[in-house]
Protein backbone atom coordinates (compact mmCIF):
# COMPACT_ATOMS: atom_id res chain seq x y z
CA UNK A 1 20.48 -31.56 -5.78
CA UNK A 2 21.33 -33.14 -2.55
CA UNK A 3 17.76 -33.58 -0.40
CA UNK A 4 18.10 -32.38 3.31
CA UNK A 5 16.62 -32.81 6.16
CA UNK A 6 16.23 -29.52 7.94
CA UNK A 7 14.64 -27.54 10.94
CA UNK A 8 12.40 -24.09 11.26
CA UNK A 9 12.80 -23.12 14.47
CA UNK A 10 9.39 -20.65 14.58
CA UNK A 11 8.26 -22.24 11.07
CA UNK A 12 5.00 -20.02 11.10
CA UNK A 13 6.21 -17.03 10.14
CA UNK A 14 5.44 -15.25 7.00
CA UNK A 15 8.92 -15.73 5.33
CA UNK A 16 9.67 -19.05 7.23
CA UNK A 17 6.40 -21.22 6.35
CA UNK A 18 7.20 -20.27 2.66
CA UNK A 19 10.53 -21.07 2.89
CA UNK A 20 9.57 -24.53 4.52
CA UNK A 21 6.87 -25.18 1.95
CA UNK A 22 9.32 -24.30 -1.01
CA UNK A 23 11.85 -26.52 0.30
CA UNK A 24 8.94 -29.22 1.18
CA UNK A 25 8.25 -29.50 -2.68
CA UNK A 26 11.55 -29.75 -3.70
CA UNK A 27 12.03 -33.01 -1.82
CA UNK A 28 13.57 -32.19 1.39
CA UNK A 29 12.45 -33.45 4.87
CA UNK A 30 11.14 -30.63 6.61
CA UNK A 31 9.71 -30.31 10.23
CA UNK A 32 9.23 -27.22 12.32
CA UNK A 33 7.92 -25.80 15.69
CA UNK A 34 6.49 -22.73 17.06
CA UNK A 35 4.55 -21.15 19.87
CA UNK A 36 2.03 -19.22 18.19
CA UNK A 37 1.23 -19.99 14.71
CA UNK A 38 -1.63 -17.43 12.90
CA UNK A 39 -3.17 -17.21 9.20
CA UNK A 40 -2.63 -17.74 7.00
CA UNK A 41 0.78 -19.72 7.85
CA UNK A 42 -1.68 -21.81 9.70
CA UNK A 43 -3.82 -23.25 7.25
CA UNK A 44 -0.92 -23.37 4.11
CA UNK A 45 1.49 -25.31 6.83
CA UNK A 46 -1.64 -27.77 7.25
CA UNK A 47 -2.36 -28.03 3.56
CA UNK A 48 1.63 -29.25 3.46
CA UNK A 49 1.59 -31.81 6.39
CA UNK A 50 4.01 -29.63 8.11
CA UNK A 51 2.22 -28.02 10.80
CA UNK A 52 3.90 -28.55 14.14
CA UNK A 53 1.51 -31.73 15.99
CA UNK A 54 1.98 -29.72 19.00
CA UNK A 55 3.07 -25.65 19.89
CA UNK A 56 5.47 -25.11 22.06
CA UNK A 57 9.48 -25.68 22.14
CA UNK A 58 10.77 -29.71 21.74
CA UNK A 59 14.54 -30.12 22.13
CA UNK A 60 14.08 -33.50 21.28
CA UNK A 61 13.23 -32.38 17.85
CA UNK A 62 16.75 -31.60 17.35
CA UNK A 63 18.87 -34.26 16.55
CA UNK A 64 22.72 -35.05 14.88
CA UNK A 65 20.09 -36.17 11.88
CA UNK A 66 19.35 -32.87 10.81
CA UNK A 67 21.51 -31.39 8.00
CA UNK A 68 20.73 -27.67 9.26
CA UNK A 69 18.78 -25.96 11.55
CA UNK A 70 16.81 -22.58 10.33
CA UNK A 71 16.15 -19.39 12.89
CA UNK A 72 13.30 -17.90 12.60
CA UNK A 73 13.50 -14.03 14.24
CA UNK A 74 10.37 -14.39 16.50
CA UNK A 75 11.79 -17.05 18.32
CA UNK A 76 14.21 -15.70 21.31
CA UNK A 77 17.98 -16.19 22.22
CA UNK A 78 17.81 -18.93 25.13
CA UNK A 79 14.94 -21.34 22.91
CA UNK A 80 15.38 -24.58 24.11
CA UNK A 81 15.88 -25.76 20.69
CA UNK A 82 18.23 -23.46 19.61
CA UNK A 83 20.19 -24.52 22.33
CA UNK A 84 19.73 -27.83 21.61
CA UNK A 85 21.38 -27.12 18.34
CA UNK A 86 24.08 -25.69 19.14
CA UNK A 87 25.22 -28.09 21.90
CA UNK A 88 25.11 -30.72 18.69
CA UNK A 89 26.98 -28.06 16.46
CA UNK A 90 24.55 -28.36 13.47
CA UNK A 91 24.78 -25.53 10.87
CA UNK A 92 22.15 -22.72 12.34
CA UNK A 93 21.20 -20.36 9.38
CA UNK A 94 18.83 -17.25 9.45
CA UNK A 95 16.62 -17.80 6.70
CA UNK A 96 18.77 -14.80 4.63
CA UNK A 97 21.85 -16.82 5.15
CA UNK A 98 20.28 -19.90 4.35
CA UNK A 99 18.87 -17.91 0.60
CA UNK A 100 22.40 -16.87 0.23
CA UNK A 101 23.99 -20.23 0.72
CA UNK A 102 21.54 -21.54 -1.82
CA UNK A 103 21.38 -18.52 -4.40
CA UNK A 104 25.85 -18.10 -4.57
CA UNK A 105 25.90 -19.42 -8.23
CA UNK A 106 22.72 -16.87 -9.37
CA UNK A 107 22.77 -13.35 -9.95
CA UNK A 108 21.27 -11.84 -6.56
CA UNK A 109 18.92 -9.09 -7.36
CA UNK A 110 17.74 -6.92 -3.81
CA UNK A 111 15.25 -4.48 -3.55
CA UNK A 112 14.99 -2.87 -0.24
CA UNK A 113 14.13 0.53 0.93
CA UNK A 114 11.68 1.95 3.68
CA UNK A 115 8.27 1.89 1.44
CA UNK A 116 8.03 0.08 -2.40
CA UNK A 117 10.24 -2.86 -1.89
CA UNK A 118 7.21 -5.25 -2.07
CA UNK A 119 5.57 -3.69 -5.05
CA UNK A 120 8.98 -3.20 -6.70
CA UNK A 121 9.53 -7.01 -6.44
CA UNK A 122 6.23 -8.16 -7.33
CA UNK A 123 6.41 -5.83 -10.64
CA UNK A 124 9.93 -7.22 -11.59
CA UNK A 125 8.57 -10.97 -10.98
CA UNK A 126 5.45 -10.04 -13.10
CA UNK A 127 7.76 -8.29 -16.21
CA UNK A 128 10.53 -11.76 -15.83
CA UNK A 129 7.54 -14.32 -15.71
CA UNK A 130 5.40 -12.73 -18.55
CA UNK A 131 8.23 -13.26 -20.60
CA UNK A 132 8.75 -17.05 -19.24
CA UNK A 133 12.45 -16.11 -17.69
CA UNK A 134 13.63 -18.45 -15.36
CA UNK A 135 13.95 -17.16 -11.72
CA UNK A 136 13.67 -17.72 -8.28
CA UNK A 137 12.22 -15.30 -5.71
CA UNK A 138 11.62 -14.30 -2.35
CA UNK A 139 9.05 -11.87 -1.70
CA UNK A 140 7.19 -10.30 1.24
CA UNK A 141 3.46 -10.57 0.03
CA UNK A 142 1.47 -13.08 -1.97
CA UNK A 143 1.68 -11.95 -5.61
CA UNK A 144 -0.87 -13.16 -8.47
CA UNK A 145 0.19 -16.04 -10.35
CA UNK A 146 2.79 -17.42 -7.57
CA UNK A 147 1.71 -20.50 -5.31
CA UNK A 148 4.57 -19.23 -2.99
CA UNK A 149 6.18 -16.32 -1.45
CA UNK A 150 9.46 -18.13 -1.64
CA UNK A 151 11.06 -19.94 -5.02
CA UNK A 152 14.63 -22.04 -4.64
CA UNK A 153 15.41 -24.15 -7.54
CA UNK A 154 19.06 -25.18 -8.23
CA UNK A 155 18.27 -24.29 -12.45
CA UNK A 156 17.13 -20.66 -11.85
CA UNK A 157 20.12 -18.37 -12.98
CA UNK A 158 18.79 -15.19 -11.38
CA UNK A 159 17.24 -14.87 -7.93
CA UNK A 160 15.06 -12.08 -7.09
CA UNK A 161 14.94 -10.84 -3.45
CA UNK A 162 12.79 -8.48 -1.18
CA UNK A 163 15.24 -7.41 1.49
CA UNK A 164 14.71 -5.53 4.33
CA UNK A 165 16.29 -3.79 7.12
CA UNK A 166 15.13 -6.00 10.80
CA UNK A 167 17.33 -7.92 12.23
CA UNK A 168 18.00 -11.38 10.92
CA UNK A 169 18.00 -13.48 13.77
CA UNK A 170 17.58 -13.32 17.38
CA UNK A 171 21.50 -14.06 17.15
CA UNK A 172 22.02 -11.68 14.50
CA UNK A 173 21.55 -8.10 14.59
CA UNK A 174 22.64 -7.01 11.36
CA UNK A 175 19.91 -6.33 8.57
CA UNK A 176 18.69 -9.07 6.51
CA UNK A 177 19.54 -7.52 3.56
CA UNK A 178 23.06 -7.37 4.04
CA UNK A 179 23.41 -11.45 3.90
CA UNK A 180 22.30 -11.57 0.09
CA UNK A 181 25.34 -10.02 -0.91
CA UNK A 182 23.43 -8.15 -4.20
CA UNK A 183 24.78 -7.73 -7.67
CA UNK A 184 22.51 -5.12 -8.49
CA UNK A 185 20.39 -3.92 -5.35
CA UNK A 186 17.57 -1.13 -5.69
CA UNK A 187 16.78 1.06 -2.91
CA UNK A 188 13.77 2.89 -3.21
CA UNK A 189 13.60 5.52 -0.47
CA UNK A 190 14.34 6.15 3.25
CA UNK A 191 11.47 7.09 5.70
CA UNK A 192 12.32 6.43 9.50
CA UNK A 193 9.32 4.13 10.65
CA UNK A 194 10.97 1.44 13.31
CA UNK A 195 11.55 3.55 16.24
CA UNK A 196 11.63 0.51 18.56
CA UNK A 197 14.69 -1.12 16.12
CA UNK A 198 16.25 2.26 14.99
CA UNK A 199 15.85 4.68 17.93
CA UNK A 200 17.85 7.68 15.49
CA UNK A 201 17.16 8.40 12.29
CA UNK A 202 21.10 8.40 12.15
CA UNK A 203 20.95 4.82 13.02
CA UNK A 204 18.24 3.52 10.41
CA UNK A 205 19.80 5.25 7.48
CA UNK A 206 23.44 3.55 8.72
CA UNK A 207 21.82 0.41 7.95
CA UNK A 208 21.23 1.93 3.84
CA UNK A 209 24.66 3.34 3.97
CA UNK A 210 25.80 -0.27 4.75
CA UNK A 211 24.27 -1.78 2.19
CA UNK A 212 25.18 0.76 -0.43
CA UNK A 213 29.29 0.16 1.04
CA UNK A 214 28.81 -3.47 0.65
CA UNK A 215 27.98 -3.64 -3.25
CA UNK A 216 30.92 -5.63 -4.78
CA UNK A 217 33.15 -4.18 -7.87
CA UNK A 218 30.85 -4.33 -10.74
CA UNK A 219 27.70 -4.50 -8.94
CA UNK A 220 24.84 -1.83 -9.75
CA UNK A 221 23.10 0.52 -7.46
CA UNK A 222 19.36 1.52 -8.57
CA UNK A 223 18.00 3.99 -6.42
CA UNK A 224 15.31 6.77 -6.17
CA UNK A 225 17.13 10.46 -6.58
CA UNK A 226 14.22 11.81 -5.89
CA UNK A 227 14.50 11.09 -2.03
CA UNK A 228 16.87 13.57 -0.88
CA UNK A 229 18.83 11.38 1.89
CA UNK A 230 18.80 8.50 -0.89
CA UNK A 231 20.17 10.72 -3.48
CA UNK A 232 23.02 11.61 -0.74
CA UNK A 233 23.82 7.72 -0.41
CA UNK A 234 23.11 6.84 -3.98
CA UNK A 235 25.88 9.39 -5.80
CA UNK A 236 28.79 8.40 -3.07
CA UNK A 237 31.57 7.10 -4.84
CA UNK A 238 32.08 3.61 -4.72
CA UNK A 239 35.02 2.18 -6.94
CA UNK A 240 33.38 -0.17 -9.93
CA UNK A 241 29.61 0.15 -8.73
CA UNK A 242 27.50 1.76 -11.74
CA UNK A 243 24.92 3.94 -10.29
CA UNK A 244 21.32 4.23 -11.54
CA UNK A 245 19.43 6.95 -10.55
CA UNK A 246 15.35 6.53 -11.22
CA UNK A 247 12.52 8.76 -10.83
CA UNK A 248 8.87 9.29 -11.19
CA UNK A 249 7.62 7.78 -14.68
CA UNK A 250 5.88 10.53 -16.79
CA UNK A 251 2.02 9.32 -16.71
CA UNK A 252 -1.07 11.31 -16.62
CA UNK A 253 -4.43 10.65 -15.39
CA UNK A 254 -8.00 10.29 -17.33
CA UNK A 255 -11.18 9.56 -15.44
CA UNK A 256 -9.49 7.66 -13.04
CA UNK A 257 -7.40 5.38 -14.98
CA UNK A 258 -3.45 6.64 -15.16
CA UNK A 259 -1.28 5.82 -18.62
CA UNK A 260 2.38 5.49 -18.75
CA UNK A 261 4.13 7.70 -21.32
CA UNK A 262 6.74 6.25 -22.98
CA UNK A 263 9.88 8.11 -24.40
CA UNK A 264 8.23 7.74 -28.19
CA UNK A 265 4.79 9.77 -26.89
CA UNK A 266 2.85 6.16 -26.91
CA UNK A 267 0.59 5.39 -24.11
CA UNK A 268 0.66 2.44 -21.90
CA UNK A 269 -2.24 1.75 -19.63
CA UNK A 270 -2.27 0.29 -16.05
CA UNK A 271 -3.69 -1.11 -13.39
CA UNK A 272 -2.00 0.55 -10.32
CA UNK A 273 -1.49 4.28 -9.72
CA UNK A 274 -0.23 7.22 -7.63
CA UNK A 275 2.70 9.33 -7.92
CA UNK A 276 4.96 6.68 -5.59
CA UNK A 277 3.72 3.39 -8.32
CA UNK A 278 4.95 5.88 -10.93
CA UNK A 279 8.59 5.66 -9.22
CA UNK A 280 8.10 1.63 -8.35
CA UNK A 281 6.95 1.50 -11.92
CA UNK A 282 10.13 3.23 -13.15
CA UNK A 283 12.55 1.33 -10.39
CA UNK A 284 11.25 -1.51 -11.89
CA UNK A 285 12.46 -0.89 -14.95
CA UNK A 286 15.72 -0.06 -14.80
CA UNK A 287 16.44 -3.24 -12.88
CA UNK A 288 14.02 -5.22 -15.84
CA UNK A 289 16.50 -3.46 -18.53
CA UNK A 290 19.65 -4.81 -16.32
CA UNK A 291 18.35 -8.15 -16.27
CA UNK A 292 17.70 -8.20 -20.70
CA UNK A 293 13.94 -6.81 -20.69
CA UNK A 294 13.64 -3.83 -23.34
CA UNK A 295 11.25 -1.21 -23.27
CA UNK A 296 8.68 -2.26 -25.27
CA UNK A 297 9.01 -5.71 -23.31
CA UNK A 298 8.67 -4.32 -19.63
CA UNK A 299 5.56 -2.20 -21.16
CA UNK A 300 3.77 -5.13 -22.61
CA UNK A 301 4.10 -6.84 -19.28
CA UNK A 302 3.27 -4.04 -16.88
CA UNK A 303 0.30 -3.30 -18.34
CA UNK A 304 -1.30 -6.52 -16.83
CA UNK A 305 0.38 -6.07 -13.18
CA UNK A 306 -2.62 -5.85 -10.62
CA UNK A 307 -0.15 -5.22 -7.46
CA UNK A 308 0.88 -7.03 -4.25
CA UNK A 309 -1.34 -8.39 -1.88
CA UNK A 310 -2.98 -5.61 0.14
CA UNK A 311 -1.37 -2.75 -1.91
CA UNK A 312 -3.75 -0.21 -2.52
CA UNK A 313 -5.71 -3.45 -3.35
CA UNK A 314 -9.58 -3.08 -4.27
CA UNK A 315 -11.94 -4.96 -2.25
CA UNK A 316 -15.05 -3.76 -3.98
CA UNK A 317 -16.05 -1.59 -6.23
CA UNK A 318 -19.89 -0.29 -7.41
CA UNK A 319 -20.87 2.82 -8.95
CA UNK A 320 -21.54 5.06 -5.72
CA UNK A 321 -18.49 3.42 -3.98
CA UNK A 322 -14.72 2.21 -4.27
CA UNK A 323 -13.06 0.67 -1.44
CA UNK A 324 -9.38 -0.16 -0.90
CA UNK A 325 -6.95 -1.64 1.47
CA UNK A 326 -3.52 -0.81 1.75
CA UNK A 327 -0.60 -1.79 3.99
CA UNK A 328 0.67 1.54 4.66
CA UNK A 329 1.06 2.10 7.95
CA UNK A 330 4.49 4.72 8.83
CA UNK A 331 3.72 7.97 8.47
CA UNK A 332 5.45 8.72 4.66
CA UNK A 333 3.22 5.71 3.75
CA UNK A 334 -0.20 6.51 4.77
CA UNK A 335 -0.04 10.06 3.24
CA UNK A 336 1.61 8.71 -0.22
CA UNK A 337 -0.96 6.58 -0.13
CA UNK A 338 -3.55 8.72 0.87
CA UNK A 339 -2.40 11.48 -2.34
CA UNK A 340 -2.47 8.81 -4.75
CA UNK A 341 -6.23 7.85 -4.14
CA UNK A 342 -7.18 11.14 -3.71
CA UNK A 343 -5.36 12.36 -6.89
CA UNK A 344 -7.04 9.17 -9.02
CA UNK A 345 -10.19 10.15 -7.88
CA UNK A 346 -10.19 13.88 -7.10
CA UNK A 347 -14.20 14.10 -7.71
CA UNK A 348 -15.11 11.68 -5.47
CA UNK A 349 -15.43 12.72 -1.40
CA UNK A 350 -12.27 10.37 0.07
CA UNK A 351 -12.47 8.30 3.42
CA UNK A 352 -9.17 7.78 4.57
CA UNK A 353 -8.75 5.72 7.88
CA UNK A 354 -5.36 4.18 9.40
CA UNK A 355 -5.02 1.91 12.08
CA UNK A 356 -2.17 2.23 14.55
CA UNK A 357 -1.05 -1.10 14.74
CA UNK A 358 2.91 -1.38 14.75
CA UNK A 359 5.24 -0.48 18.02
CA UNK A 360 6.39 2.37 16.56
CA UNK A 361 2.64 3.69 15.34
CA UNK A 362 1.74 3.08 19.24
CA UNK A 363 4.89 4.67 20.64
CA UNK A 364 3.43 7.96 22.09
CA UNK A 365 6.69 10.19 21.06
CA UNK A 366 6.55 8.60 17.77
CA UNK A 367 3.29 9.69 17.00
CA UNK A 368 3.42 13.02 16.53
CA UNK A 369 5.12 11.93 12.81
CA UNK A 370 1.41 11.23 11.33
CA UNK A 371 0.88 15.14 11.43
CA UNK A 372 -0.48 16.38 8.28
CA UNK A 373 -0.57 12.65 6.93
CA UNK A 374 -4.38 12.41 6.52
CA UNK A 375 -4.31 15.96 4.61
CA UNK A 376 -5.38 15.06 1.37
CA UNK A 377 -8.15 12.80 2.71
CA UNK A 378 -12.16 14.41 2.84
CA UNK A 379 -13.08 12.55 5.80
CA UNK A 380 -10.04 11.27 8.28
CA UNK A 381 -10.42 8.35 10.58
CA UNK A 382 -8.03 6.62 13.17
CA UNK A 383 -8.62 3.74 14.61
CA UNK A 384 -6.32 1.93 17.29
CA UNK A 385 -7.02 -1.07 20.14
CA UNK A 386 -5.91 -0.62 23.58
CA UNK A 387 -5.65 -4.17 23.71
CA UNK A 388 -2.95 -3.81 21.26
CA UNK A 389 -0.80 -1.03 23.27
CA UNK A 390 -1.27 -4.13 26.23
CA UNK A 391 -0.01 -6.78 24.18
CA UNK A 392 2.67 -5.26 22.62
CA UNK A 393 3.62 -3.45 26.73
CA UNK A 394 3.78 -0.04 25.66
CA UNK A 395 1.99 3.66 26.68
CA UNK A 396 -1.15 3.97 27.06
CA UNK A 397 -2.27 6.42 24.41
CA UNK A 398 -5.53 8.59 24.89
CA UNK A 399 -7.56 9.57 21.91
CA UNK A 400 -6.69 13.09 22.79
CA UNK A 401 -3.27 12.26 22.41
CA UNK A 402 -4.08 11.07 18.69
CA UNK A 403 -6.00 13.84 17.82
CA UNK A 404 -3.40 16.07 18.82
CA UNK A 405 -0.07 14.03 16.77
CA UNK A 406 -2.25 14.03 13.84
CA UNK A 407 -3.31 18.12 13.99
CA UNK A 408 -6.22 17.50 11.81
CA UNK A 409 -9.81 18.93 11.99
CA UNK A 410 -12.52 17.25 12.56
CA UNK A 411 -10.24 13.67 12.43
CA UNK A 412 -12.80 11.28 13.70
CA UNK A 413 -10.62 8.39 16.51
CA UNK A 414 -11.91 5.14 17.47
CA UNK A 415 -10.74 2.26 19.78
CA UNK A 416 -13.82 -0.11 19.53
CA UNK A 417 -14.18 -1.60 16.57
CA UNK A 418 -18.39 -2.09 16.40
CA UNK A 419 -18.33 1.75 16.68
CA UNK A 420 -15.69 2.02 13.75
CA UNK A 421 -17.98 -0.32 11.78
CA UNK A 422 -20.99 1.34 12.51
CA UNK A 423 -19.29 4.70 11.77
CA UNK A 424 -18.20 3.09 8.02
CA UNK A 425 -21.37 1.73 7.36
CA UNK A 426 -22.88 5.23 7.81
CA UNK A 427 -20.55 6.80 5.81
CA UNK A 428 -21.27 4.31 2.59
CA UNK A 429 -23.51 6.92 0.76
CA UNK A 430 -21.21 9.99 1.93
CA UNK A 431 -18.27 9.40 0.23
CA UNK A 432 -17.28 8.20 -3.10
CA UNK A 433 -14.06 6.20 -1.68
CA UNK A 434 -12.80 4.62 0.96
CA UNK A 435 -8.87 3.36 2.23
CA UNK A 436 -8.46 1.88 4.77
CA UNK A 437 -4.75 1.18 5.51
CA UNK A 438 -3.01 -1.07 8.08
CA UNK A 439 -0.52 -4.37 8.69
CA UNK A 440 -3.52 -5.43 11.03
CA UNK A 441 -7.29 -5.41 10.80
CA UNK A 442 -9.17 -3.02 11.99
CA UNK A 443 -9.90 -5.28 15.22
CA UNK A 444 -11.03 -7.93 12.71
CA UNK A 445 -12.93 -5.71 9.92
CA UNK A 446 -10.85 -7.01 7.76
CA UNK A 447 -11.15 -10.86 8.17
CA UNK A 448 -13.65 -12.45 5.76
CA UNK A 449 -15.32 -10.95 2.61
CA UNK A 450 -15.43 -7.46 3.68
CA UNK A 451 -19.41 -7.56 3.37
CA UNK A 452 -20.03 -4.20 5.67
CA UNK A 453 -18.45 -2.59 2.62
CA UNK A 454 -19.84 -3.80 -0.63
C-alpha cells in the first residue's frame, strides 16, 4: 500500500471524520478543515490529532504536496479551498468516489433504500464478523463491536457499503450510491422523505430506478417485494442481473420478546423487533447467503445483533417503564416504528413523541404526510423548535398547523423544550413505554445520560 497524503475539505462530518480516521490508522498523512465541527466528530477528530487548529477555510492548506483532495457535501461550490485545488489540478474525490477507487478489486456490496439501509448493514457486518470474515465497511451509524464507521484495508476481499440517495458533492449531483458501482445491491423500500432534494416523488424514485439500470451483467438485485413501487423496479428486466425478492421473516411474539421461525419449525430468538426488522432481518439474509453464510450460520449470529446506534435503541428500562430512541423521522418511519413498539408491547399504555427536525419535516406542505402516523401510539406528542425553522430559513409553522397535518386527537405539540420535559416527566407513571424518535434531540433531551427518564 502506497501511504498518501490527502485533504478533507469539511472533515467533520459524520462519513468524512471516519473516513479521515480510517485512513489516519492506516498510515496516511491526513489533515482537514471545516467551519463548524459538532459531536461527536469533534471529540473522535481530537482523540486522532486531526482536528482542524483553527475553523474556517485555508487555501494555503492546499498544496501540489497533496496526493488528493476529498469533498465533503456540506462544504459549498466557490470554497476557497476547493478552488485552491483545482487551480493546482489535484485529484478532487467525493468521499463515494474516493471508496470506489479504493474498493475496485473487492466485491462491492450496497444497501440503500429510503428506511433499513443502516440496520440492514449493521446486521450483515454483525453475521460476516461473528464468523471472523474479512471485510471492509462503510456504514452510517456506530455499530457495536466497530471502533469506526468506516473500514479500508487493501486485504479485505469484500466491502460492505451503506449507500444512499443525497447528492455526493457540492460538484456532484448524482446520488452517492451510484459511484460504488454494486455487485449485488439491496434496496429495501421507497418512501418519499427529502422534499427539499426530490421535490416529486417521480424524481426520488428516478434516483432507485437508476441504480437498479446501473447493476452490471451478473450482478444481483435484493429487494423488498413487499413495497409495491419497489416490487415495480425490482422485477424489470435487466439482461444477466439475478433478482432476489425478500419479505417479512415469519416470527411471532411472546411477552415481549419476538422469535424467528426458521423453515425447519426451530425458533431463533432476538434482540430487535417489529414487523419492518422482520424484513431487514430477512434482507439481510439473502445478501449473508450470497456472500457464503448458510442458514444455520446467519441464525447463530443474529441472535446476538443488538441494532444500530439509535435504532429503536433502549435507553432504560425498569419494571413500570421502557424507554427508547429511534431515528425515525419521515413519515413511513415514525409510524413503522411506532407499530412495532406498540405491537411488542401491546399491554403496556405507549408514549410516542417525534420531533420535527429535518427540512422536509419543517416544510409546511410537507407536513401534512405525518397524518395518521402517530395512530398506533396511546399518548401522541410532537415536539419541534422554532429556532430550528430559523436556522434552517424556512416557514414558520404554528402548532395549529401541526395539529392539523397530523389529524390526531388529543396529539399533545410542544416548541419549548422545559415544557416537553416537564410534560415526560409527568407522564413516567402513566404509561408503560415511551419512543421518542428524531435525527436531533429534543432541544437537547437527549444529550447526556437521559436521567429525566430512568
Amino acid at each position: 500500500m502506497t501511504l498518501q497524503a490527502i485533504h478533507f475539505i469539511s472533515i467533520g462530518g459524520s462519513a468524512m471524520h471516519n473516513l479521515a480516521i480510517a485512513l489516519h490508522k492506516q498510515g496516511h498523512t491526513i489533515s482537514g478543515s471545516d467551519d463548524e465541527i459538532y459531536e461527536p466528530s469533534y471529540t473522535r477528530l481530537e482523540q486522532q490529532g486531526l482536528l482542524p487548529t483553527e475553523m474556517g477555510w485555508f487555501p494555503d492548506r492546499i498544496h501540489s504536496g497533496l496526493s488528493c483532495v476529498i469533498l465533503g457535501m456540506h462544504a459549498r461550490k466557490d470554497n476557497p479551498e476547493l478552488a485552491r485545488a483545482q487551480e493546482l489540478g489535484l485529484p478532487i474525490y467525493s468521499y463515494p468516489e474516493y471508496v470506489f477507487q479504493q474498493s475496485q478489486q473487492k466485491q462491492r456490496v450496497v444497501i440503500a433504500g429510503s428506511h433499513g439501509k443502516t440496520t440492514i448493514t449493521s446486521m450483515i457486518m454483525h453475521v460476516l464478523q461473528f464468523h471472523n470474515r474479512l471485510f471492509d465497511y462503510l456504514v452510517g451509524a456506530q455499530v457495536e463491536g466497530f471502533e469506526t464507521m468506516v473500514k479500508l484495508t487493501s486485504e479485505a476481499p469484500v466491502v460492505v457499503i451503506e449507500g444512499d440517495e443525497y447528492a455526493t458533492s457540492p460538484i456532484d449531483s448524482k446520488p452517492k450510491f451510484i459511484h460504488y458501482q454494486p455487485h449485488i445491491a439491496l434496496i429495501s423500500g421507497i418512501a418519499w422523505d427529502h422534499v427539499n432534494i426530490y421535490p416529486t416523488w417521480d424524481l426520488y424514485v428516478d434516483q432507485f430506478e437508476m441504480l437498479a439500470d446501473a447493476m452490471p451483467r451478473g450482478g444481483i438485485l435484493v429487494f423488498d417485494e413487499t413495497d409495491d413501487m419497489l416490487d415495480v423496479v425490482g422485477q424489470k428486466d435487466r439482461p444477466d442481473v439475478a433478482k432476489v425478492p425478500y419479505g417479512i421473516h415469519p416470527h411471532q411474539i411472546r411477552d415481549g420478546k419476538t422469535v424467528l421461525i426458521a423453515k425447519d419449525g426451530s425458533e431463533i430468538p432476538v434482540l430487535v423487533f417489529g414487523e419492518h426488522n422482520m424484513k431487514n432481518i430477512a434482507g439481510a439474509m439473502a445478501v449473508c447467503d450470497r456472500l457464503g453464510i448458510t442458514e444455520a450460520m446467519f441464525y447463530e449470529a443474529i441472535s446476538s445483533f443488538k441494532g444500530a446506534s439509535k435504532r429503536l435503541e433502549k435507553l432504560s428500562e425498569t419494571p413500570e417503564l421502557i424507554v427508547y430512541r429511534d431515528f425515525a423521522h419521515a413519515p413511513s418511519k415514525v409510524e413503522a416504528t411506532t407499530e412495532a413498539v406498540k405491537a411488542q408491547f401491546p399491554d403496556r399504555k405507549l408514549l410516542a413523541a417525534v420531533e420535527l427536525h429535518t427540512f422536509s419535516s419543517l416544510n409546511k406542505e410537507f407536513i401534512s404526510q405525518y397524518k395518521n402516523k402517530l395512530a398506533a401510539a396511546d399518548v401522541a406528542v410532537v415536539y419541534f423548535n422554532t429556532h430550528t425553522l430559523a436556522i434552517k430559513r424556512l416557514e414558520p409553522i404554528s402548532i395549529e398547523d401541526v395539529k392539523g397535518a397530523f389529524d390526531q386527537p388529543n396529539l399533545y405539540v410542544f416548541t419549548e423544550t422545559d415544557e416537553l420535559k416537564a410534560f415526560l416527566d409527568a407522564q413516567r407513571e402513566q404509561v408503560g413505554v415511551m419512543l421518542l424518535m428524531s435525527s436531533g434531540t429534543f432541544g437537547g433531551l437527549l444529550n447526556g445520560h437521559y436521567s429525566f427518564l430512568v
